[in-house]
PDB file of N, CA and C in Angstrom:
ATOM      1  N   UNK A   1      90.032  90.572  94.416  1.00  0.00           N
ATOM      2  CA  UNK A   1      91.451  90.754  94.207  1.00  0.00           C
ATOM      3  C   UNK A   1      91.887  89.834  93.069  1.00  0.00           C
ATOM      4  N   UNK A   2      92.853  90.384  92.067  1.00  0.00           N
ATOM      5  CA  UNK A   2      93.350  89.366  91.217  1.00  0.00           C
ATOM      6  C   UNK A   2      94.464  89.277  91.325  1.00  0.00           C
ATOM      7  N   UNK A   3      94.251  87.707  90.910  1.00  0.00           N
ATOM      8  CA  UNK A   3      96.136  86.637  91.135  1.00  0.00           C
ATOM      9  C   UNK A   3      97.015  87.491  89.662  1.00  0.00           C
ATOM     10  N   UNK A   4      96.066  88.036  88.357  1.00  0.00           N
ATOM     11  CA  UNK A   4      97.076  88.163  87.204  1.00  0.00           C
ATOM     12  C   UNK A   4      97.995  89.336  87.298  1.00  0.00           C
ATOM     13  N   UNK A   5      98.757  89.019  88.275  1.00  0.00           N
ATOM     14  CA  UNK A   5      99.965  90.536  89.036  1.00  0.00           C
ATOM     15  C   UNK A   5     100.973  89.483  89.128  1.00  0.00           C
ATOM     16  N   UNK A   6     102.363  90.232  88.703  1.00  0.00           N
ATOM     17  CA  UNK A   6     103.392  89.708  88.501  1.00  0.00           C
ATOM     18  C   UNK A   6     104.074  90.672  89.457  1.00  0.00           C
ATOM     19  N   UNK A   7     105.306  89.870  90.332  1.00  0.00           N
ATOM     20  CA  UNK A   7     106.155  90.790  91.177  1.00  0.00           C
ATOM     21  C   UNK A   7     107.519  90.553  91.349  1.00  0.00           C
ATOM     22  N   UNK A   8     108.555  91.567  90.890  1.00  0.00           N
ATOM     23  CA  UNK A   8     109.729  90.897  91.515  1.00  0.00           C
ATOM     24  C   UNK A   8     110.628  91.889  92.540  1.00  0.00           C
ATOM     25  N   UNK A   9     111.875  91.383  92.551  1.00  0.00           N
ATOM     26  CA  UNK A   9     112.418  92.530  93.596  1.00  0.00           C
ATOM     27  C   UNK A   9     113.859  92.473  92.751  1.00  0.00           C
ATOM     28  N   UNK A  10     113.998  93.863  92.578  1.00  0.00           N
ATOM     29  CA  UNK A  10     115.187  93.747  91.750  1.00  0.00           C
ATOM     30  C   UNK A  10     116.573  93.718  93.439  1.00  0.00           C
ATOM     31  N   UNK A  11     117.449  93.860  92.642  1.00  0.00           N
ATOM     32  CA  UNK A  11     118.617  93.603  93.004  1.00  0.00           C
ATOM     33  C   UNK A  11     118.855  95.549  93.803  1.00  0.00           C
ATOM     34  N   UNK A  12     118.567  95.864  93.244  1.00  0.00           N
ATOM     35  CA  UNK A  12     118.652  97.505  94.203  1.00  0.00           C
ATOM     36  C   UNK A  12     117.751  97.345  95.882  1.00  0.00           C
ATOM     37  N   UNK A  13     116.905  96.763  95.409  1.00  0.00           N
ATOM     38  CA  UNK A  13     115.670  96.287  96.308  1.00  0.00           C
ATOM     39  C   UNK A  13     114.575  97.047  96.122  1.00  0.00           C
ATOM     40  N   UNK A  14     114.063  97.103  94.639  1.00  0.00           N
ATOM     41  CA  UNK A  14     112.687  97.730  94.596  1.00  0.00           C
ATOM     42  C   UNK A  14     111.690  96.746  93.778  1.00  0.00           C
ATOM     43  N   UNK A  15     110.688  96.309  94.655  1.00  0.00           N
ATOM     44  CA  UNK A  15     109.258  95.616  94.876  1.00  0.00           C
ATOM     45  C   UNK A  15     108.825  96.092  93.545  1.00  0.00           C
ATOM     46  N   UNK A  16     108.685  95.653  92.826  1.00  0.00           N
ATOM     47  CA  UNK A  16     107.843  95.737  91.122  1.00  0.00           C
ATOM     48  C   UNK A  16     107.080  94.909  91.350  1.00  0.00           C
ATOM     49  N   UNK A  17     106.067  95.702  90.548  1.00  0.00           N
ATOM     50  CA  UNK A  17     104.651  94.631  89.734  1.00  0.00           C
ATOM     51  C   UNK A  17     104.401  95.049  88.769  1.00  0.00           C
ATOM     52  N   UNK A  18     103.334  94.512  88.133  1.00  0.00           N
ATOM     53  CA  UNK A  18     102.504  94.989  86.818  1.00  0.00           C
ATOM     54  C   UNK A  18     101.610  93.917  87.246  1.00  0.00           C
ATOM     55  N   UNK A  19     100.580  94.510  86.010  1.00  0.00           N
ATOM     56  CA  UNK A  19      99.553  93.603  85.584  1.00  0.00           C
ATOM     57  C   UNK A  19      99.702  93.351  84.084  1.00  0.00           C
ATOM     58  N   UNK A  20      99.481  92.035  83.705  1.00  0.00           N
ATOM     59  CA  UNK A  20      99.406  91.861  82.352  1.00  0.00           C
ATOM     60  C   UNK A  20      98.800  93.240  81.527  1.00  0.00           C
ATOM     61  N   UNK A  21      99.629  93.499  80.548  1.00  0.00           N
ATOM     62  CA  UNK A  21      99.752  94.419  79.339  1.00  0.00           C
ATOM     63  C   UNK A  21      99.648  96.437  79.918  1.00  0.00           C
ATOM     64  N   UNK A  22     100.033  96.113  81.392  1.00  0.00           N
ATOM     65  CA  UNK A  22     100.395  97.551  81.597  1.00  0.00           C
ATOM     66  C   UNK A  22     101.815  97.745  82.315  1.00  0.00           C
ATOM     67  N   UNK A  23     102.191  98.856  82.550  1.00  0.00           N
ATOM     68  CA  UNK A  23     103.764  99.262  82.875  1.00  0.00           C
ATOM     69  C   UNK A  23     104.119  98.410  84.402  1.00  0.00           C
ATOM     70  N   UNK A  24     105.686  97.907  84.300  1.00  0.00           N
ATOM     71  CA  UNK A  24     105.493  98.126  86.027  1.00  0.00           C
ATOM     72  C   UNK A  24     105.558  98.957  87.035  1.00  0.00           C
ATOM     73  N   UNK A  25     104.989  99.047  88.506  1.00  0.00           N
ATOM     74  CA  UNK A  25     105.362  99.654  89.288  1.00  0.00           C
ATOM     75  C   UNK A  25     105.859  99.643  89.995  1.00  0.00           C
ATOM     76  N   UNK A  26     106.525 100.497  90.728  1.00  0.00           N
ATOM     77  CA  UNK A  26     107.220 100.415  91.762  1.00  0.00           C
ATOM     78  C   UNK A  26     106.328 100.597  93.232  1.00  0.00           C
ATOM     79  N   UNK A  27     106.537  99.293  93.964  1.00  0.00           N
ATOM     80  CA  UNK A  27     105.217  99.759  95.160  1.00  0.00           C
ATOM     81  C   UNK A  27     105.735  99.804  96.375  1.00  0.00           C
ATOM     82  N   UNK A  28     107.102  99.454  96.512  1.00  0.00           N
ATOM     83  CA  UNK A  28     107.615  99.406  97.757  1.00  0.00           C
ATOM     84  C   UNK A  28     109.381  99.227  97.569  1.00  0.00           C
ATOM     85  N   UNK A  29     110.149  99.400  98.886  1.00  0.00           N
ATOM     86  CA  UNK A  29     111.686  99.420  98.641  1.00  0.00           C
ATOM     87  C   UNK A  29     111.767  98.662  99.649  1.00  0.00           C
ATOM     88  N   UNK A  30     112.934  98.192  99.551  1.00  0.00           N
ATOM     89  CA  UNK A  30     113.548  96.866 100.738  1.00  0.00           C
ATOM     90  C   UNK A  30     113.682  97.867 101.616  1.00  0.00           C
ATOM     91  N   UNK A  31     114.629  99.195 101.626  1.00  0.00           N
ATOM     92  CA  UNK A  31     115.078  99.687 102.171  1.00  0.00           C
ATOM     93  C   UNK A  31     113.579 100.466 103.233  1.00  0.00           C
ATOM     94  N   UNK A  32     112.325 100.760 102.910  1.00  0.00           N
ATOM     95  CA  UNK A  32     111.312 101.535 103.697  1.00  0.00           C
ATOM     96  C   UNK A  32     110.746 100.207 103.960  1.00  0.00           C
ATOM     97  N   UNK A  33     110.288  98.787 103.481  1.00  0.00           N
ATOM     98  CA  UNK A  33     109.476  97.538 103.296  1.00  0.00           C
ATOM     99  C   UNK A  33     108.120  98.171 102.832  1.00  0.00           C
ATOM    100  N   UNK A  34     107.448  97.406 103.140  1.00  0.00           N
ATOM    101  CA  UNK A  34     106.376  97.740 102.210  1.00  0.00           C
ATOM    102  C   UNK A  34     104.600  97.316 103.739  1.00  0.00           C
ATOM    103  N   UNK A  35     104.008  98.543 104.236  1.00  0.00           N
ATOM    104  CA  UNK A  35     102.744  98.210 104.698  1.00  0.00           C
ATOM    105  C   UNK A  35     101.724  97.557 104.319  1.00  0.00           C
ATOM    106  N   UNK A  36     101.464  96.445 105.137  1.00  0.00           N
ATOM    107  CA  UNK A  36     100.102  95.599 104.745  1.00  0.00           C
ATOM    108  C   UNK A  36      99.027  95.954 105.827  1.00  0.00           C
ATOM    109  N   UNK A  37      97.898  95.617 105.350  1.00  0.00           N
ATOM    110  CA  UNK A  37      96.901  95.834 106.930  1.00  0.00           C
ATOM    111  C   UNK A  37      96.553  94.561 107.315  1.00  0.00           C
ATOM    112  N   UNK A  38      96.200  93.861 108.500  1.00  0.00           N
ATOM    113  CA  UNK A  38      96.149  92.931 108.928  1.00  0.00           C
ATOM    114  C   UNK A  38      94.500  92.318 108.764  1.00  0.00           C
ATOM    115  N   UNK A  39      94.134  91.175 109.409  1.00  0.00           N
ATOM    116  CA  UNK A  39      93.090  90.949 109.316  1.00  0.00           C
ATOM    117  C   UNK A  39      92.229  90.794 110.471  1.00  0.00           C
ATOM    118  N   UNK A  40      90.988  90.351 110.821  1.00  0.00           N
ATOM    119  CA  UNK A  40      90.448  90.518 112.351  1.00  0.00           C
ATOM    120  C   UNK A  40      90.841  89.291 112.514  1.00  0.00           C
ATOM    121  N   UNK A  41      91.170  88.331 112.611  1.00  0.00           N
ATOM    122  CA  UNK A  41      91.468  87.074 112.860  1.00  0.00           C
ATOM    123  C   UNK A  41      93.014  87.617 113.877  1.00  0.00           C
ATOM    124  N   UNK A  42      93.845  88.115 113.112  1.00  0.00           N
ATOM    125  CA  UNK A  42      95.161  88.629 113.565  1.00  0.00           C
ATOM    126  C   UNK A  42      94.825  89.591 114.595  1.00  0.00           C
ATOM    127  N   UNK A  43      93.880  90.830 114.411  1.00  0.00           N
ATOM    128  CA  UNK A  43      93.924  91.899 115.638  1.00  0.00           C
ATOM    129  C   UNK A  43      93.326  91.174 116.465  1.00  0.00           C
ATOM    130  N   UNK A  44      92.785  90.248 116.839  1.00  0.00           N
ATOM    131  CA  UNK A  44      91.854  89.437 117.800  1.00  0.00           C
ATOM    132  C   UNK A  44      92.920  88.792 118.751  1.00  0.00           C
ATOM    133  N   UNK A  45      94.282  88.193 118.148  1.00  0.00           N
ATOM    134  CA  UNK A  45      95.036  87.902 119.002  1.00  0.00           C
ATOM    135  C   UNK A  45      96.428  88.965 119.403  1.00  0.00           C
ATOM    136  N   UNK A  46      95.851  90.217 118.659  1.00  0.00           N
ATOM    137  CA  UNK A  46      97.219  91.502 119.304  1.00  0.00           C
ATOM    138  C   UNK A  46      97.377  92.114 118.658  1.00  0.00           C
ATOM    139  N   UNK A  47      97.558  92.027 117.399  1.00  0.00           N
ATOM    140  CA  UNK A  47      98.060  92.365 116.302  1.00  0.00           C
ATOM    141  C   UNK A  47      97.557  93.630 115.422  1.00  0.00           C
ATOM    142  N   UNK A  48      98.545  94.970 115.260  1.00  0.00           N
ATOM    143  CA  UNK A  48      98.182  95.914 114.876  1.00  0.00           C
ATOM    144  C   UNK A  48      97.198  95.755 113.933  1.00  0.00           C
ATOM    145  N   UNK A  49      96.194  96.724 113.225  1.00  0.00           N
ATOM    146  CA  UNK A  49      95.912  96.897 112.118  1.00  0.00           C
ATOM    147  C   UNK A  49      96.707  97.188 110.826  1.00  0.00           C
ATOM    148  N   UNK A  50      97.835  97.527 110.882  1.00  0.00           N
ATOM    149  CA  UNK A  50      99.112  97.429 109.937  1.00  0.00           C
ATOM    150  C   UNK A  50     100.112  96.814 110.340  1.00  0.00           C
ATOM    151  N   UNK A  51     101.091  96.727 109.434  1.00  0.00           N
ATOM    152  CA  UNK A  51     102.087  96.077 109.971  1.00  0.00           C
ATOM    153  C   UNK A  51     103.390  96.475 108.301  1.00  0.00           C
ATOM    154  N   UNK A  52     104.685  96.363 108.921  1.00  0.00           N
ATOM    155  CA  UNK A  52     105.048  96.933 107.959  1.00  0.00           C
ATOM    156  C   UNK A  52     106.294  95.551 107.865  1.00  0.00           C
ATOM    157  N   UNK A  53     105.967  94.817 106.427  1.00  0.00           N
ATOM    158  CA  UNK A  53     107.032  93.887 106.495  1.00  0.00           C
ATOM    159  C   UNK A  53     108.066  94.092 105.524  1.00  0.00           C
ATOM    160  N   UNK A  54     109.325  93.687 105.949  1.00  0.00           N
ATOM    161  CA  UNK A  54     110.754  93.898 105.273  1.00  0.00           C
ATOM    162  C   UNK A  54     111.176  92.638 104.796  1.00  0.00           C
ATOM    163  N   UNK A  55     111.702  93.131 103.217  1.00  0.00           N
ATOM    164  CA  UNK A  55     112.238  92.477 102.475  1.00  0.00           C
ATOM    165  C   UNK A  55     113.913  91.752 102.048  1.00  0.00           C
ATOM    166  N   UNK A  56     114.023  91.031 101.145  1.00  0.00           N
ATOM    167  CA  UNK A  56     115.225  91.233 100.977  1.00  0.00           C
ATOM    168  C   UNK A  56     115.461  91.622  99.673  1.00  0.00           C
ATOM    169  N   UNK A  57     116.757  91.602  98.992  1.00  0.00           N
ATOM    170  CA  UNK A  57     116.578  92.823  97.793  1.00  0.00           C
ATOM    171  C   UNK A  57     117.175  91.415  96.906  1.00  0.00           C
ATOM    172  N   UNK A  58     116.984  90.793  95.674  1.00  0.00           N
ATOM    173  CA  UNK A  58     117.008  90.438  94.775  1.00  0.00           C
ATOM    174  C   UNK A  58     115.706  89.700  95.086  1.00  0.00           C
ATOM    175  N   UNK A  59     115.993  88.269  94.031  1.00  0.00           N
ATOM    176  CA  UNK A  59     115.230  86.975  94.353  1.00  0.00           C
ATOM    177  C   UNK A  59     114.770  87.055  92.745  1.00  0.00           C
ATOM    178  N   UNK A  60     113.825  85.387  92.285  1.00  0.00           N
ATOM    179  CA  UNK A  60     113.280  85.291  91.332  1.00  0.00           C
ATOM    180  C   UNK A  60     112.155  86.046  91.193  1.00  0.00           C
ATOM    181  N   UNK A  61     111.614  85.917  89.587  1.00  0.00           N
ATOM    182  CA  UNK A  61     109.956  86.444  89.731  1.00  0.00           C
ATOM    183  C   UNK A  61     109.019  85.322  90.538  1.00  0.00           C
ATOM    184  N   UNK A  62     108.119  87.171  91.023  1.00  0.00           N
ATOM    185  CA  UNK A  62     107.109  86.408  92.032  1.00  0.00           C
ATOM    186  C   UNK A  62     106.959  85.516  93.106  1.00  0.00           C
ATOM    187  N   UNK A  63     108.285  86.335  93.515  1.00  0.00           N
ATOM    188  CA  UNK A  63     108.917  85.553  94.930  1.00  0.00           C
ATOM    189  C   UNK A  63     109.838  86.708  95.713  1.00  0.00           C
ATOM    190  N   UNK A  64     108.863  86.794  96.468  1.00  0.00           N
ATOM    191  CA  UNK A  64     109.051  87.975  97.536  1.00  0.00           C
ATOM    192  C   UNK A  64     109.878  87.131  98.961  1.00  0.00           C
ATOM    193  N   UNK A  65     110.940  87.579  99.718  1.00  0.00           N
ATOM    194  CA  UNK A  65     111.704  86.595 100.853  1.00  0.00           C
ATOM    195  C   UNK A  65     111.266  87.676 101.726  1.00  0.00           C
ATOM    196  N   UNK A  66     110.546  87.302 103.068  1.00  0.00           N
ATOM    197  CA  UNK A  66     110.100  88.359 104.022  1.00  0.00           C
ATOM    198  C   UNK A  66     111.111  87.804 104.799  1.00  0.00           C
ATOM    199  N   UNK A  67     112.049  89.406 105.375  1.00  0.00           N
ATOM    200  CA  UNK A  67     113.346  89.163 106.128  1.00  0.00           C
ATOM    201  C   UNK A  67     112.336  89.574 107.817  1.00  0.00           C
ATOM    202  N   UNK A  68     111.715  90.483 108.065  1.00  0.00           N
ATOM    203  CA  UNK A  68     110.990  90.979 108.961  1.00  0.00           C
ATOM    204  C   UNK A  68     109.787  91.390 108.802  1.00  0.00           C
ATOM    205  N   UNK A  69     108.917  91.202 110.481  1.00  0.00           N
ATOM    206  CA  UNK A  69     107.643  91.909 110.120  1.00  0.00           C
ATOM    207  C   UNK A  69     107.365  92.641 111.468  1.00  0.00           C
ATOM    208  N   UNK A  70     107.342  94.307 111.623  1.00  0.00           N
ATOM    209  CA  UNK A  70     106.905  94.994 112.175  1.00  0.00           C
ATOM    210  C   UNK A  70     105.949  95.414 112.823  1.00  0.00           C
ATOM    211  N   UNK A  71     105.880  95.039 113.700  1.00  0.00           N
ATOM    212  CA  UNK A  71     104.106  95.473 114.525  1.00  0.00           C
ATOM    213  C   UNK A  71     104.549  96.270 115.496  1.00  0.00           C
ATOM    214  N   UNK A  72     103.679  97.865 115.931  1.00  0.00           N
ATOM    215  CA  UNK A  72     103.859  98.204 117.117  1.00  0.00           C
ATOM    216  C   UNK A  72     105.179  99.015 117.383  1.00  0.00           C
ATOM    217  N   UNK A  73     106.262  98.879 116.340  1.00  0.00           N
ATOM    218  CA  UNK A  73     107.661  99.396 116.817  1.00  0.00           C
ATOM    219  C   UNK A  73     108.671  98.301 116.981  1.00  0.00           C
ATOM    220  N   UNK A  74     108.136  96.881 117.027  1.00  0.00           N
ATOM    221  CA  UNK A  74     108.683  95.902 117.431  1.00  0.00           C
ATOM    222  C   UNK A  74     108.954  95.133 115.861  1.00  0.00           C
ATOM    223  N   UNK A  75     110.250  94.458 115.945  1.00  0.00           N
ATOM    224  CA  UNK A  75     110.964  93.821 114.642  1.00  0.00           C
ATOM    225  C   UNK A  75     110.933  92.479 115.050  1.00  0.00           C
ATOM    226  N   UNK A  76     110.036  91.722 114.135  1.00  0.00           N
ATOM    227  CA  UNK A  76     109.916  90.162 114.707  1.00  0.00           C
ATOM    228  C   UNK A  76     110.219  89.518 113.338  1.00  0.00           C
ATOM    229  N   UNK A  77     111.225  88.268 113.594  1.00  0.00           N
ATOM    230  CA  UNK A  77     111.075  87.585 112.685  1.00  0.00           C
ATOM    231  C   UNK A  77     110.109  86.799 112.250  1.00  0.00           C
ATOM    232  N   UNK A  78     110.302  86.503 110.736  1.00  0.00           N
ATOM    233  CA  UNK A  78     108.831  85.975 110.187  1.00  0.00           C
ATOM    234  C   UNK A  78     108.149  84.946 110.980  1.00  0.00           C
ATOM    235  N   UNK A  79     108.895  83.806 110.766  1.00  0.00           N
ATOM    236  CA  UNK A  79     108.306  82.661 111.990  1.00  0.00           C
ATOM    237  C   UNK A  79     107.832  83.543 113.334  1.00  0.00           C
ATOM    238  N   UNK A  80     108.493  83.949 114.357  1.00  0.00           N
ATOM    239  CA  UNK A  80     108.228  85.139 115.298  1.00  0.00           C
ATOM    240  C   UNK A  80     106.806  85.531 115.161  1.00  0.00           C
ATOM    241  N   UNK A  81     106.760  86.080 114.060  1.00  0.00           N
ATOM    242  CA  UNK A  81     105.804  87.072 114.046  1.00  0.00           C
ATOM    243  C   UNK A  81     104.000  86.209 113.927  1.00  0.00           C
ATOM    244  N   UNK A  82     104.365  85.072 113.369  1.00  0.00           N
ATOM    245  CA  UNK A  82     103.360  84.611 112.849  1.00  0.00           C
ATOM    246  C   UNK A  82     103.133  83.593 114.044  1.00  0.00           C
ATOM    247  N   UNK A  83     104.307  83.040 114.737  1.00  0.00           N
ATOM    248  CA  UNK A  83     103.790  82.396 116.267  1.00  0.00           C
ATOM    249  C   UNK A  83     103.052  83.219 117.189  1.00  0.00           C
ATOM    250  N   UNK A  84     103.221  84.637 117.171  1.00  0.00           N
ATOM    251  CA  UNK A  84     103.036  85.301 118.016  1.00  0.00           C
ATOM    252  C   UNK A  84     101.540  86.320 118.190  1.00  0.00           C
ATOM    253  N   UNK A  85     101.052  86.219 116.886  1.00  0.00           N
ATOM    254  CA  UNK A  85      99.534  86.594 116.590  1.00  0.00           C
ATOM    255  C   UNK A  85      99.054  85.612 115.596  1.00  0.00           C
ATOM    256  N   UNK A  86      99.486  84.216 116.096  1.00  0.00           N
ATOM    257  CA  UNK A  86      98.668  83.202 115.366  1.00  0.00           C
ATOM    258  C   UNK A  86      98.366  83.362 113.833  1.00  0.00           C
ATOM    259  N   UNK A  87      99.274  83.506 113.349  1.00  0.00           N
ATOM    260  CA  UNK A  87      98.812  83.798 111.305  1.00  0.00           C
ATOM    261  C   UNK A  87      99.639  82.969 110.940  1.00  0.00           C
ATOM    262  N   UNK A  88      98.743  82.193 109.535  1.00  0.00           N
ATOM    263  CA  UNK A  88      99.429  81.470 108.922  1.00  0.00           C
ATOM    264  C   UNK A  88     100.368  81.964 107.822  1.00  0.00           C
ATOM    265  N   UNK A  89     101.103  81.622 107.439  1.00  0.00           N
ATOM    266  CA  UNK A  89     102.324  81.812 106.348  1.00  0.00           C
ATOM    267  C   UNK A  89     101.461  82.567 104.869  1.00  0.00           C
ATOM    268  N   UNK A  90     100.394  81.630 104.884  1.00  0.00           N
ATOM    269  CA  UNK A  90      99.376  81.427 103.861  1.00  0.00           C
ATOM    270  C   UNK A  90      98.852  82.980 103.726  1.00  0.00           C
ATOM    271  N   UNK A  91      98.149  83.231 105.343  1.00  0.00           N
ATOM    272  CA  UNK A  91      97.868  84.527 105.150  1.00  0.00           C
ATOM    273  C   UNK A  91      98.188  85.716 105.282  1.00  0.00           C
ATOM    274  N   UNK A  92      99.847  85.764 105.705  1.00  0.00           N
ATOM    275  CA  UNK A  92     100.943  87.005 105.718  1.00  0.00           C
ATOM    276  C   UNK A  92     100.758  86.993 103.995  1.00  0.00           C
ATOM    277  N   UNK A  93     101.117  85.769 103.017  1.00  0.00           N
ATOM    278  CA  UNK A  93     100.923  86.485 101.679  1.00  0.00           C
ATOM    279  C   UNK A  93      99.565  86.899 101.705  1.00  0.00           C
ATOM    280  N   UNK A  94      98.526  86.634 101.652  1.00  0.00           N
ATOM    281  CA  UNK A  94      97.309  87.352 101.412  1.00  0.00           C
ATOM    282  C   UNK A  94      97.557  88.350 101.559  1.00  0.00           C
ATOM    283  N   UNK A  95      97.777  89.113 102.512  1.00  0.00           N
ATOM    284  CA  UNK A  95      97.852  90.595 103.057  1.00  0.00           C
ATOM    285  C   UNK A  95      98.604  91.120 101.997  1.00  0.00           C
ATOM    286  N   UNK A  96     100.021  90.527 101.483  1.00  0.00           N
ATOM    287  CA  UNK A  96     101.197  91.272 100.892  1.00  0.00           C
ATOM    288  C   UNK A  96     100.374  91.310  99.513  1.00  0.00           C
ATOM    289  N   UNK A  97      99.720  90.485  99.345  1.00  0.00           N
ATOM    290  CA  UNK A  97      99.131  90.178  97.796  1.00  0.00           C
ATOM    291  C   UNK A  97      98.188  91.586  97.703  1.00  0.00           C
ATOM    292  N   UNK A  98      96.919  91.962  98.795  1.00  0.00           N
ATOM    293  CA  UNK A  98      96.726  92.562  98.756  1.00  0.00           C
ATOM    294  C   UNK A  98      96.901  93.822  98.828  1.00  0.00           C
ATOM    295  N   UNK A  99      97.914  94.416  99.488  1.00  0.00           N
ATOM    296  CA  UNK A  99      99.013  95.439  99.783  1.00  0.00           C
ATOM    297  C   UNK A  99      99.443  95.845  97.756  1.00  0.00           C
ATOM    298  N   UNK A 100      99.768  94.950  96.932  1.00  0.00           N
ATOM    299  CA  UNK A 100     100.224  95.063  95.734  1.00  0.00           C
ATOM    300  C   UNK A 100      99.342  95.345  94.941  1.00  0.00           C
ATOM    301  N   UNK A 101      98.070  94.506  95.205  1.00  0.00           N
ATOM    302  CA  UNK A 101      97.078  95.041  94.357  1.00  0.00           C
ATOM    303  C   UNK A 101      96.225  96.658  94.528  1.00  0.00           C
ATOM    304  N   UNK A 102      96.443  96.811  95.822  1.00  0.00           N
ATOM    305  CA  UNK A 102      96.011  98.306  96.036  1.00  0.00           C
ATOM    306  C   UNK A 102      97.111  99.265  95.455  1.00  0.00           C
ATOM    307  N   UNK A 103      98.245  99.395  95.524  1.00  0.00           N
ATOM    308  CA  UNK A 103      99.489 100.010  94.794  1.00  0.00           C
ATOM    309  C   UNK A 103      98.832  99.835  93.402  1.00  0.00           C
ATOM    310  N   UNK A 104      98.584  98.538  92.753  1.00  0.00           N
ATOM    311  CA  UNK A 104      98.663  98.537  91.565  1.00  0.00           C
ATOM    312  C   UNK A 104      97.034  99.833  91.267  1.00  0.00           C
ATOM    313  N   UNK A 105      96.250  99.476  91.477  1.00  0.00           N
ATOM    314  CA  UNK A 105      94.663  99.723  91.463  1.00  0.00           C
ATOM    315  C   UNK A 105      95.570 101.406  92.026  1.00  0.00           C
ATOM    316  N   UNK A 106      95.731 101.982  92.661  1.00  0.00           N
ATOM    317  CA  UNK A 106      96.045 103.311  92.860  1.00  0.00           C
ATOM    318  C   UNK A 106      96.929 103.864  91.659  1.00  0.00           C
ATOM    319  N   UNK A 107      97.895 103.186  90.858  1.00  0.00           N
ATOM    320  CA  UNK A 107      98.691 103.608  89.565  1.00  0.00           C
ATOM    321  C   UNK A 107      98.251 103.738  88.309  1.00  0.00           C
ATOM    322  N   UNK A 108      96.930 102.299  88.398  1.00  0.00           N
ATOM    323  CA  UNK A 108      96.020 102.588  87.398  1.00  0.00           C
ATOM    324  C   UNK A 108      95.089 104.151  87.636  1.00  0.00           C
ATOM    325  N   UNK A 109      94.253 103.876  88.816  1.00  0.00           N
ATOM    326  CA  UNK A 109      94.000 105.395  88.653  1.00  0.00           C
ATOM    327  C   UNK A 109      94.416 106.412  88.488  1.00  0.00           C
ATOM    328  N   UNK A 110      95.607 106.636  88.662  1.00  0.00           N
ATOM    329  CA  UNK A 110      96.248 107.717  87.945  1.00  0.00           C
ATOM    330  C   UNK A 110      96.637 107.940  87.259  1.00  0.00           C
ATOM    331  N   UNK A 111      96.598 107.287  86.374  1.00  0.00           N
ATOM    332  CA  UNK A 111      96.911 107.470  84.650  1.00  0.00           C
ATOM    333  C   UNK A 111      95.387 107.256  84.076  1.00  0.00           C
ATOM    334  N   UNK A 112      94.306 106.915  85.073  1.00  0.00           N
ATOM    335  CA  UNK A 112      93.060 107.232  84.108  1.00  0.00           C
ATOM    336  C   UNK A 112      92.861 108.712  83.813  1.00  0.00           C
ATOM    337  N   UNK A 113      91.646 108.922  82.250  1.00  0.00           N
ATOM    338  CA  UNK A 113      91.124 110.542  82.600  1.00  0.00           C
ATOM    339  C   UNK A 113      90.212 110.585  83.224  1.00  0.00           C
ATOM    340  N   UNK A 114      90.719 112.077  84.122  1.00  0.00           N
ATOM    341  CA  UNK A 114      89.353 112.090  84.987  1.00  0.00           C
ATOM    342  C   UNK A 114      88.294 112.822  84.949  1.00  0.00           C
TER     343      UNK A 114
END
């Protein structure tokens, strides 16, 4: 996975990235949040294999504010969520990081020829 991904959230509430010297994308909306998949560390203590966390809609670059995180049907706040299937702060971004880079890696492929 690479760190050279830039992300912000505009003020409408749509989740942008790019990668250095290509377009940005759009990978997620405050308004739907955006699905991550979890890790076995997390399903070991409950925790779906996805999870769908919600945003808030402005903020600086590369600074995402997680308002909620979804498991199951259930709306837990961040702290909440991360007391509650043992995850660190550290690795809710991992997930989101990775969540962006697959968006990104899926936009590139589609503008490759095939």
């Amino acid at each position: 996975m690479s760190s050279n991904h830039f992300i912000t959230v505009s003020r409408a509430g749509d989740l942008m990235a790019r990668r250095k010297g290509y377009p940005p994308v759009r990978v997620a909306t405050a308004a739907s949040g955006i699905e991550v998949d979890t890790d076995e560390a997390a399903r070991a203590h409950g925790a779906p294999a996805v999870v769908r966390v919600s945003f808030a809609h402005g903020g600086r670059n590369r600074e995402l504010r997680v308002m909620a995180v979804e498991a199951d049907g259930i709306s837990y706040d961040p702290d909440a969520f991360l007391a509650r299937f043992e995850v660190r702060a550290l690795t809710l971004g991992r997930w989101l990081r990775a969540a962006v880079e697959r968006a990104l890696d899926q936009a590139a492929s589609s503008r490759s020829p095939r």
